[in-house]
Structures are given as structure tokens and as C-alpha cells.
PDB file of N, CA and C in Angstrom:
ATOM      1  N   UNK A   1     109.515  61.957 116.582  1.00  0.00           N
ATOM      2  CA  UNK A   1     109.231  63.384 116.501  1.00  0.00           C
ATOM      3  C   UNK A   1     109.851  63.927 115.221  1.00  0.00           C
ATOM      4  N   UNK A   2     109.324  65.030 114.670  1.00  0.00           N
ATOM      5  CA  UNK A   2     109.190  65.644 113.277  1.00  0.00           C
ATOM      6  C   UNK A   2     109.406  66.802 113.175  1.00  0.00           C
ATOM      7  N   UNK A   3     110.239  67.445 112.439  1.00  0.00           N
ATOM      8  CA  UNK A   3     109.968  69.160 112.757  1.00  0.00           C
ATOM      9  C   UNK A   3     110.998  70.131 111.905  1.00  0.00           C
ATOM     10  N   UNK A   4     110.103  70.685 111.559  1.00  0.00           N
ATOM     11  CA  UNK A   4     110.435  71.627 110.003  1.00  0.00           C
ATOM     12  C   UNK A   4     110.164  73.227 110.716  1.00  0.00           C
ATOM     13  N   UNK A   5     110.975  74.129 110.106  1.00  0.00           N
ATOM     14  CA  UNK A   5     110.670  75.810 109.767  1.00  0.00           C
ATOM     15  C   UNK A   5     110.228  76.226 108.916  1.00  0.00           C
ATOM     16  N   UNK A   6     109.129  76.907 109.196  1.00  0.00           N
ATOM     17  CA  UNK A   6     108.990  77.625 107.994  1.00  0.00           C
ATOM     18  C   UNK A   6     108.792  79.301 107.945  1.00  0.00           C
ATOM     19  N   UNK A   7     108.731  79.914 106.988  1.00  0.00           N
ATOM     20  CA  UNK A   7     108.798  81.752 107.183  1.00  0.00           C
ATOM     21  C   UNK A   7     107.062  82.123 106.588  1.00  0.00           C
ATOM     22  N   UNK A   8     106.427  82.572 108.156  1.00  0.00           N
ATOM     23  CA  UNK A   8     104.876  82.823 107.024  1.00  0.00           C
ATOM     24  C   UNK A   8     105.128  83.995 106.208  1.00  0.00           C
ATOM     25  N   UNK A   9     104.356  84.006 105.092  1.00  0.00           N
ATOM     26  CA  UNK A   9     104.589  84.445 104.430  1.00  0.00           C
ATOM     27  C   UNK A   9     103.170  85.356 103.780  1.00  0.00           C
ATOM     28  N   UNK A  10     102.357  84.758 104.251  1.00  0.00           N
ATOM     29  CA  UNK A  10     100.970  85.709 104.431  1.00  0.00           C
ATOM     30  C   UNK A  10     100.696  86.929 104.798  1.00  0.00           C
ATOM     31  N   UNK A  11      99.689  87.741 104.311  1.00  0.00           N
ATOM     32  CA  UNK A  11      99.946  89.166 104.395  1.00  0.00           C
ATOM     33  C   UNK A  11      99.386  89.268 106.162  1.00  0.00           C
ATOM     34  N   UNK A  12      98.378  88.630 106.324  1.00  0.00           N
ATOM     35  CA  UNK A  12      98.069  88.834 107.913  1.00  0.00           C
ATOM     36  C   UNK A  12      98.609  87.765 108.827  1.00  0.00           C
ATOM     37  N   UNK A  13      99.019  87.041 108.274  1.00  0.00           N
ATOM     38  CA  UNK A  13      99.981  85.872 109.405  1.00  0.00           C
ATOM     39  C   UNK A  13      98.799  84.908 109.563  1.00  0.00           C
ATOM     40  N   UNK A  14      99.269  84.421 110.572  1.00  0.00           N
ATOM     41  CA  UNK A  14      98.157  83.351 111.270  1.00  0.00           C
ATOM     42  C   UNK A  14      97.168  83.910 112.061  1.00  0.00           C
ATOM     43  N   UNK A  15      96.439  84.899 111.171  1.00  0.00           N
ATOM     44  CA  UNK A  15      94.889  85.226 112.008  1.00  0.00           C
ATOM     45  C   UNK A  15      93.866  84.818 111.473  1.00  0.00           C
ATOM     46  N   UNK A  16      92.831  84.605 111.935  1.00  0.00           N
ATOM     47  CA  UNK A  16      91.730  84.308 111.998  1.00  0.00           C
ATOM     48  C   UNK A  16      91.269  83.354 110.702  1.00  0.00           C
ATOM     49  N   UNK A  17      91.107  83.619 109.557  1.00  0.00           N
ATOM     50  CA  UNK A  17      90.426  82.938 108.451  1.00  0.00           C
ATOM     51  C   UNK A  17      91.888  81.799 108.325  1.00  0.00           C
ATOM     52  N   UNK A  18      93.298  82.213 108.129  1.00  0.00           N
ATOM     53  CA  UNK A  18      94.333  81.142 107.804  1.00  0.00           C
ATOM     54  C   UNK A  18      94.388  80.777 109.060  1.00  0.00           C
ATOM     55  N   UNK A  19      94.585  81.126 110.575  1.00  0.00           N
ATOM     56  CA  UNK A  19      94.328  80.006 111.280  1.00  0.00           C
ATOM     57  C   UNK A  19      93.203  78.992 111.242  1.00  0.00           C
ATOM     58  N   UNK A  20      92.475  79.056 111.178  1.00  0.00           N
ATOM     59  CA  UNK A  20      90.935  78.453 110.681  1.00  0.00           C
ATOM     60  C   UNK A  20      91.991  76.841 109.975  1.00  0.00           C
ATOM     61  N   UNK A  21      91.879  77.844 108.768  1.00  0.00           N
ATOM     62  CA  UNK A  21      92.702  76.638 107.750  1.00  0.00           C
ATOM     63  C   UNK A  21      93.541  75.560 107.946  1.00  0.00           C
ATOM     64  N   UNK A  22      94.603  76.000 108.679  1.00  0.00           N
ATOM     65  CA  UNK A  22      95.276  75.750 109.421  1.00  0.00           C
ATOM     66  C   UNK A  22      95.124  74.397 110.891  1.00  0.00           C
ATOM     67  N   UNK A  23      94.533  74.990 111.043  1.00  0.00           N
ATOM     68  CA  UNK A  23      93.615  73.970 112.457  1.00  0.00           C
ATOM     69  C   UNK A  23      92.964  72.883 111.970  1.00  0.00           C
ATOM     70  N   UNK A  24      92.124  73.397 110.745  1.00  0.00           N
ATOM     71  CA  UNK A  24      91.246  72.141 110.346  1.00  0.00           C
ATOM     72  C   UNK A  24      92.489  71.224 109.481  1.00  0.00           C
ATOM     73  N   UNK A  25      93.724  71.432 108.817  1.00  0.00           N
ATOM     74  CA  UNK A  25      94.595  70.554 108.303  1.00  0.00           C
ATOM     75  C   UNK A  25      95.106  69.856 109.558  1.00  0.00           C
ATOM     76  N   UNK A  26      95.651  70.402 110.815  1.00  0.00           N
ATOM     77  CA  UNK A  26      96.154  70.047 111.516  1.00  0.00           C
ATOM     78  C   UNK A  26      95.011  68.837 112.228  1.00  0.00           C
ATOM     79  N   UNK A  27      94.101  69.336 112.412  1.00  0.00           N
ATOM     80  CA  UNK A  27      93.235  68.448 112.948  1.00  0.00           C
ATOM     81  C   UNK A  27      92.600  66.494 111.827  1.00  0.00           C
ATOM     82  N   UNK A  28      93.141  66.874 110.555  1.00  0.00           N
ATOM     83  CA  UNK A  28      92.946  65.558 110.034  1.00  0.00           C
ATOM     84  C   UNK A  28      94.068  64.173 109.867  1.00  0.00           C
ATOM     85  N   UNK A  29      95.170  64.628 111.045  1.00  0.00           N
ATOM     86  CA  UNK A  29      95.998  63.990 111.330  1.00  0.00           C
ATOM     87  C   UNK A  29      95.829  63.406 113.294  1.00  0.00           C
ATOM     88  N   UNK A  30      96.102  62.379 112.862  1.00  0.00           N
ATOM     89  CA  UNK A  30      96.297  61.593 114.558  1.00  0.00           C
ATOM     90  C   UNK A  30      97.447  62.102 115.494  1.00  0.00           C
ATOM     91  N   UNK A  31      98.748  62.406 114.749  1.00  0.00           N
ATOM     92  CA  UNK A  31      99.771  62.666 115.708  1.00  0.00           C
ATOM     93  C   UNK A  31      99.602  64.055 116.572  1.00  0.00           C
ATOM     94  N   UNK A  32      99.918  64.153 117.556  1.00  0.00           N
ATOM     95  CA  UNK A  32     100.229  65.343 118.157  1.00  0.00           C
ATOM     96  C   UNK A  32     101.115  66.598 117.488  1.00  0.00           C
ATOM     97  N   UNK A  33     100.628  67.445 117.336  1.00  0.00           N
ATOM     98  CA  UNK A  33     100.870  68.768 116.645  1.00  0.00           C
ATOM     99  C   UNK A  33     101.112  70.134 117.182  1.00  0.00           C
ATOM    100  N   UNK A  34     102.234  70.300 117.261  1.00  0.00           N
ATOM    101  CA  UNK A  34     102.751  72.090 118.136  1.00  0.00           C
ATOM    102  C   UNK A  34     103.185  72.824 117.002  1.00  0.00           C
ATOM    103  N   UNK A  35     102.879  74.296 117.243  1.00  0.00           N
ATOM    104  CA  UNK A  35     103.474  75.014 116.550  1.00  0.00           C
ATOM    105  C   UNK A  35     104.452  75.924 117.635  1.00  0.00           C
ATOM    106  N   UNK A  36     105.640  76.065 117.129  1.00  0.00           N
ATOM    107  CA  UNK A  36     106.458  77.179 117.981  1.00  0.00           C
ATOM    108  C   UNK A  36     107.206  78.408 117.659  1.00  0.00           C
ATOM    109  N   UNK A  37     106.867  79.036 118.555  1.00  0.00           N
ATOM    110  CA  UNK A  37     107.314  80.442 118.014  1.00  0.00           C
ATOM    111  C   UNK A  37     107.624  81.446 119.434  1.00  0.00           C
ATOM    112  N   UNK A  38     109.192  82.439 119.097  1.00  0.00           N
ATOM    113  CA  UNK A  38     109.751  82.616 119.904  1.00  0.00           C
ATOM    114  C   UNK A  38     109.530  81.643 121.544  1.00  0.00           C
ATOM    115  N   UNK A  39     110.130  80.692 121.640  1.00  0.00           N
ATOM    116  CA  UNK A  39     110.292  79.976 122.695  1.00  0.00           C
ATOM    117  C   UNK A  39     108.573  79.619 123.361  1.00  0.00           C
ATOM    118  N   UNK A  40     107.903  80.248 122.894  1.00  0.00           N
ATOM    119  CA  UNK A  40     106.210  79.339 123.271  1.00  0.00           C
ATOM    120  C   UNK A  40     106.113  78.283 121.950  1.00  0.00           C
ATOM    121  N   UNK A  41     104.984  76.881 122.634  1.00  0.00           N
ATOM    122  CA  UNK A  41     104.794  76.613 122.003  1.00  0.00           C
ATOM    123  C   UNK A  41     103.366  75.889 122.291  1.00  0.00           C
ATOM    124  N   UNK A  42     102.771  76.007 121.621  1.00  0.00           N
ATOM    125  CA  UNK A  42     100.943  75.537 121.358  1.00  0.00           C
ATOM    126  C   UNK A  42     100.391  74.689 120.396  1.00  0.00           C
ATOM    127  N   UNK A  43      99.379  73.705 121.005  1.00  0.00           N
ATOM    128  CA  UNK A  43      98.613  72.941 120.092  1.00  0.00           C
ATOM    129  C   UNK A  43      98.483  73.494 118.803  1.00  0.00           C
ATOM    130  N   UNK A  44      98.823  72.804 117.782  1.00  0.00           N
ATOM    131  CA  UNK A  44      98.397  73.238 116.699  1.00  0.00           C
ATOM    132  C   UNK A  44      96.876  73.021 116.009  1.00  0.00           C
ATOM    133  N   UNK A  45      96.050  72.152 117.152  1.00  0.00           N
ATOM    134  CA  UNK A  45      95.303  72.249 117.202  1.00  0.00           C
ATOM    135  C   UNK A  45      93.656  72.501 117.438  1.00  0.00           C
ATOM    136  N   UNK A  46      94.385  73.725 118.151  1.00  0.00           N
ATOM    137  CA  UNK A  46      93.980  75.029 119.422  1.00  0.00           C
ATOM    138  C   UNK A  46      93.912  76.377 118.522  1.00  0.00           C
ATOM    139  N   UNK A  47      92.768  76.450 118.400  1.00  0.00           N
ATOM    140  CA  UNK A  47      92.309  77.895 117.646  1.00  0.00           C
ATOM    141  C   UNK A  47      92.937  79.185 118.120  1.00  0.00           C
ATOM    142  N   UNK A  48      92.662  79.198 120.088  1.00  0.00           N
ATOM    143  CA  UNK A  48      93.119  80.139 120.803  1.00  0.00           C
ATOM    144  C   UNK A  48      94.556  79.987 120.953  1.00  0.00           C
ATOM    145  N   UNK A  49      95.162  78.645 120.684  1.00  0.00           N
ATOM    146  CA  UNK A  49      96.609  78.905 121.294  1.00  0.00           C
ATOM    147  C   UNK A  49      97.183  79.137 120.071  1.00  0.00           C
ATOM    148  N   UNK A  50      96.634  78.543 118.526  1.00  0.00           N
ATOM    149  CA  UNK A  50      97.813  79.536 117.440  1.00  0.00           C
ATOM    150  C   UNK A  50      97.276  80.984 117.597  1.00  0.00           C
ATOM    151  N   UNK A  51      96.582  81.432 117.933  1.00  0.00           N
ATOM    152  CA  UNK A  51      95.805  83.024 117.424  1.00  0.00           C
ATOM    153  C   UNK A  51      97.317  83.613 118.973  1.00  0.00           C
ATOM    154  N   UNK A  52      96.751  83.092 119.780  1.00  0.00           N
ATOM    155  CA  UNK A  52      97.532  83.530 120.977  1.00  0.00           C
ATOM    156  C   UNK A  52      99.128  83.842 121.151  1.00  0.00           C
ATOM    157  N   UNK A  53     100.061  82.862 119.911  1.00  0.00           N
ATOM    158  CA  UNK A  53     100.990  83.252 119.402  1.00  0.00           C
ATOM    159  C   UNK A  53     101.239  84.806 118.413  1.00  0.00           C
ATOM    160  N   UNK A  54     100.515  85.081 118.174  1.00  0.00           N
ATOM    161  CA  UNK A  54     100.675  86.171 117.385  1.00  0.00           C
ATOM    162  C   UNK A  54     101.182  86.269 116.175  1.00  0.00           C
ATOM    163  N   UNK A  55     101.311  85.559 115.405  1.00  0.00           N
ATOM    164  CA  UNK A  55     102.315  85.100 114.447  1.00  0.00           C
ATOM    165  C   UNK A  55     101.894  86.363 113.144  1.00  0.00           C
ATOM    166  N   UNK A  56     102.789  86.762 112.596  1.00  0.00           N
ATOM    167  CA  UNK A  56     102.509  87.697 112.076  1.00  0.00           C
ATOM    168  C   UNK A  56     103.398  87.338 110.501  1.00  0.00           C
ATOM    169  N   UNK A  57     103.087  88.129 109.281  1.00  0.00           N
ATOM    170  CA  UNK A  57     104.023  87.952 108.488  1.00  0.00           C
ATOM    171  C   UNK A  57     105.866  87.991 108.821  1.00  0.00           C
ATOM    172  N   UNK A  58     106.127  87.453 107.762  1.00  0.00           N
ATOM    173  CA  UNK A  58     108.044  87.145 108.225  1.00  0.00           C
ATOM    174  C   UNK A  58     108.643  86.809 109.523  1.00  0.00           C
ATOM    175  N   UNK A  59     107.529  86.167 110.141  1.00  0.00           N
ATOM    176  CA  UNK A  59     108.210  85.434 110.993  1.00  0.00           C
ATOM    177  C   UNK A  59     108.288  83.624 110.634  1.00  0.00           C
ATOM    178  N   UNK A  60     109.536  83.314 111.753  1.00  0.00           N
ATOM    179  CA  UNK A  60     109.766  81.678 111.420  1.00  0.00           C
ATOM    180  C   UNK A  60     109.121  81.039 112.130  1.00  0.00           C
ATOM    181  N   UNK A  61     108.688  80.187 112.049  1.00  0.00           N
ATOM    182  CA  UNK A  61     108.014  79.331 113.374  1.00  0.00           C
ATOM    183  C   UNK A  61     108.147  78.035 112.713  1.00  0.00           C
ATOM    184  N   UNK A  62     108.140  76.851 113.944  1.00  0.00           N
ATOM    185  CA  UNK A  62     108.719  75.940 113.902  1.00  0.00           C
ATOM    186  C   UNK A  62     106.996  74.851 113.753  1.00  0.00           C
ATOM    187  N   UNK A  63     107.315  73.903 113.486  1.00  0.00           N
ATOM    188  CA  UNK A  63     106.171  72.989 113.459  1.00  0.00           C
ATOM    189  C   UNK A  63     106.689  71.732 113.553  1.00  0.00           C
ATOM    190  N   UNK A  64     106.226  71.013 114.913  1.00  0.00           N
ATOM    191  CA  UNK A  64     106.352  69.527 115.392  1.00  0.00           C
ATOM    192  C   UNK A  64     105.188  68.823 115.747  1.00  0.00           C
ATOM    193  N   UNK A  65     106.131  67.199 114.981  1.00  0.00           N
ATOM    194  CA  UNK A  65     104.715  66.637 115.612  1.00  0.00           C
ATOM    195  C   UNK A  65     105.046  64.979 115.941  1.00  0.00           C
ATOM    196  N   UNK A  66     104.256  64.741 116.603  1.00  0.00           N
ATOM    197  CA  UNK A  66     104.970  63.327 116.782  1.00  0.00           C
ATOM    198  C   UNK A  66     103.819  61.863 117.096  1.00  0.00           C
ATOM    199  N   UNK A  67     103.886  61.140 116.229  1.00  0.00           N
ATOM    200  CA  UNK A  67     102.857  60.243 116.069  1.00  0.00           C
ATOM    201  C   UNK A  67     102.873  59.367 114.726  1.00  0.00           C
ATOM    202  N   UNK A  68     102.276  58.349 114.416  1.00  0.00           N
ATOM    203  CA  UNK A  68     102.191  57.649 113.425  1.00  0.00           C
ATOM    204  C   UNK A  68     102.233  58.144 111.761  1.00  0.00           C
ATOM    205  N   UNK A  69     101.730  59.488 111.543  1.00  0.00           N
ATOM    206  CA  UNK A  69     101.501  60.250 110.521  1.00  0.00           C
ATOM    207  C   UNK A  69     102.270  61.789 110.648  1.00  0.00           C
ATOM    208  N   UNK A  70     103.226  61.504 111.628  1.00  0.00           N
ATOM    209  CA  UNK A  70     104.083  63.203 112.123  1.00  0.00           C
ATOM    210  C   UNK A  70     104.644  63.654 110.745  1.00  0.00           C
ATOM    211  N   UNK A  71     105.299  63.071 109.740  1.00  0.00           N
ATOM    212  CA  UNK A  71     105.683  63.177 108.361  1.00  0.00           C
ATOM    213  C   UNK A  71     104.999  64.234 107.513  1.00  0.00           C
ATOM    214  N   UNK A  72     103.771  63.418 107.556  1.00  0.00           N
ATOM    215  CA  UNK A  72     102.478  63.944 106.542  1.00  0.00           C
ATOM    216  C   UNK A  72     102.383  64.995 106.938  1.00  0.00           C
ATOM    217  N   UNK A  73     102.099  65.098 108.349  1.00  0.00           N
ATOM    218  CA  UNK A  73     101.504  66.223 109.001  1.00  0.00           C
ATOM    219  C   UNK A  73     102.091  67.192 108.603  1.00  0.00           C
ATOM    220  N   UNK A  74     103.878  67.302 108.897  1.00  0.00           N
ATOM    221  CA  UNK A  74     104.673  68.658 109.367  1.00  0.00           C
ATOM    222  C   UNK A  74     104.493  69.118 107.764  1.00  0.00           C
ATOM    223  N   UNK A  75     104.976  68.050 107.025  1.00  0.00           N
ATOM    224  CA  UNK A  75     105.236  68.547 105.319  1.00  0.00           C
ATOM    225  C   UNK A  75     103.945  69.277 104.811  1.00  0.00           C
ATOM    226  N   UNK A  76     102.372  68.796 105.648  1.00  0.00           N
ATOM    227  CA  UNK A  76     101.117  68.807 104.467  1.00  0.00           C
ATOM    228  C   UNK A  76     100.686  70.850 105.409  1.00  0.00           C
ATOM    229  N   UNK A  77     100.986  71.141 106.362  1.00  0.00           N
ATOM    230  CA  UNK A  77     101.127  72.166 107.174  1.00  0.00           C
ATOM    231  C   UNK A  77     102.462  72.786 106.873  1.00  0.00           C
ATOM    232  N   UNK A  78     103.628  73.111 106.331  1.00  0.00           N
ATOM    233  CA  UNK A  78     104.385  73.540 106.032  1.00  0.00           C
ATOM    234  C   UNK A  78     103.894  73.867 104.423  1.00  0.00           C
ATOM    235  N   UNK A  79     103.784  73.418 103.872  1.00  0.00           N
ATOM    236  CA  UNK A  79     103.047  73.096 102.495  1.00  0.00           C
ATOM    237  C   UNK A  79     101.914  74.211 102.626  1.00  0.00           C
ATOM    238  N   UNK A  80     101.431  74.243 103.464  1.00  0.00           N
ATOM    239  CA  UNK A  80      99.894  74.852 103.547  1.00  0.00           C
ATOM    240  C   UNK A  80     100.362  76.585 103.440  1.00  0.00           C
ATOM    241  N   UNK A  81     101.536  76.803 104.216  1.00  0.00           N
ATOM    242  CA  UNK A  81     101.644  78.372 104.956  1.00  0.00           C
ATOM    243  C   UNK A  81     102.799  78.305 103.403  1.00  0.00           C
ATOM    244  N   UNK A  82     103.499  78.005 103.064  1.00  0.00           N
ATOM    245  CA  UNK A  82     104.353  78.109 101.767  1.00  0.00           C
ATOM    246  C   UNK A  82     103.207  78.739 100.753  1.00  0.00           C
ATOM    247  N   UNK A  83     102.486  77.782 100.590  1.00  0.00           N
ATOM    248  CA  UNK A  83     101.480  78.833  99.703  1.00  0.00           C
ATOM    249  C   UNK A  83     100.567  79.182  99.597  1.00  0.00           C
ATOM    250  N   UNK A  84     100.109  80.241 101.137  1.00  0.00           N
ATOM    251  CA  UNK A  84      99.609  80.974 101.424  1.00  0.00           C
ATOM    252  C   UNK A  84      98.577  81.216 101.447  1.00  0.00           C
ATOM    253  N   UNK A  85      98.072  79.499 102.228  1.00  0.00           N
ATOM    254  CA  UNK A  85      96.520  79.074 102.118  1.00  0.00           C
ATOM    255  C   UNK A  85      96.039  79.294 100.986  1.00  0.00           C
ATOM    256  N   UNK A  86      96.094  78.742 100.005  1.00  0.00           N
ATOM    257  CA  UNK A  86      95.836  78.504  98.225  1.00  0.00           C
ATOM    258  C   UNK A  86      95.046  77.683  98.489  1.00  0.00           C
TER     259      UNK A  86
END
């Protein structure tokens, strides 16, 4: 298991078009993928369960994952929200 913080930093957080983004990175990895935030935590590769977090700018949320490629994953999704779906 794998697991990094990061602070979004996006003007609308994780809604709709950067979750999108988001999901489809998460989804080109094999390992199992959560994102967590205040004490929930959801598939990261669940449209409804990141939207369902609420994640909004300046918040931290955590990202785990655990599987053959959990590495790639957490860094290439931490990477992703750092700069701000670029």
C-alpha cells in the first residue's frame, strides 16, 4: 500500500470536467485506488464516489493505492491535481 497528500489546488476542486480527468488517469492503472477525504473514503475510480466527496479547492485529501503499479499510480494522480489538470 501507497499513499501521498496532496492540497487541490483547482479553482472548482474535483468537479465534474477534473473529476472526469481524474478517473480516466486513475482508471489506466491495475492497482486499487481510494481517494480520502475528511475520514470518507471512495474508489478513485467511481465518478459518483469522487464527485460525492465534495472536494473543493484547499482542501487535503489523501490518495491510496495498493497493487502492482500503486507507485505510478499515487505519484502520476498527485502529479495530475499539482498541476491543475494541465
Amino acid at each position: 500500500m501507497y499513499m501521498k497528500e496532496v492540497v487541490v489546488q483547482n479553482q472548482v476542486g474535483l468537479h465534474a470536467r477534473p473529476a472526469t480527468f481524474f478517473i480516466q488517469k486513475a482508471n489506466e492503472y491495475k492497482s486499487s485506488i481510494w481517494v480520502e477525504s475528511d475520514d470518507r473514503k471512495v474508489n478513485a475510480k467511481s465518478l459518483l464516489g469522487v464527485l460525492s466527496l465534495g472536494i473543493t479547492k484547499g482542501l487535503t485529501i489523501t490518495i491510496i493505492a495498493d497493487g502492482a503499479d500503486e507507485e505510478d499510480a499515487v505519484n502520476d494522480l498527485v502529479n495530475l491535481i499539482s498541476s491543475n489538470f494541465a
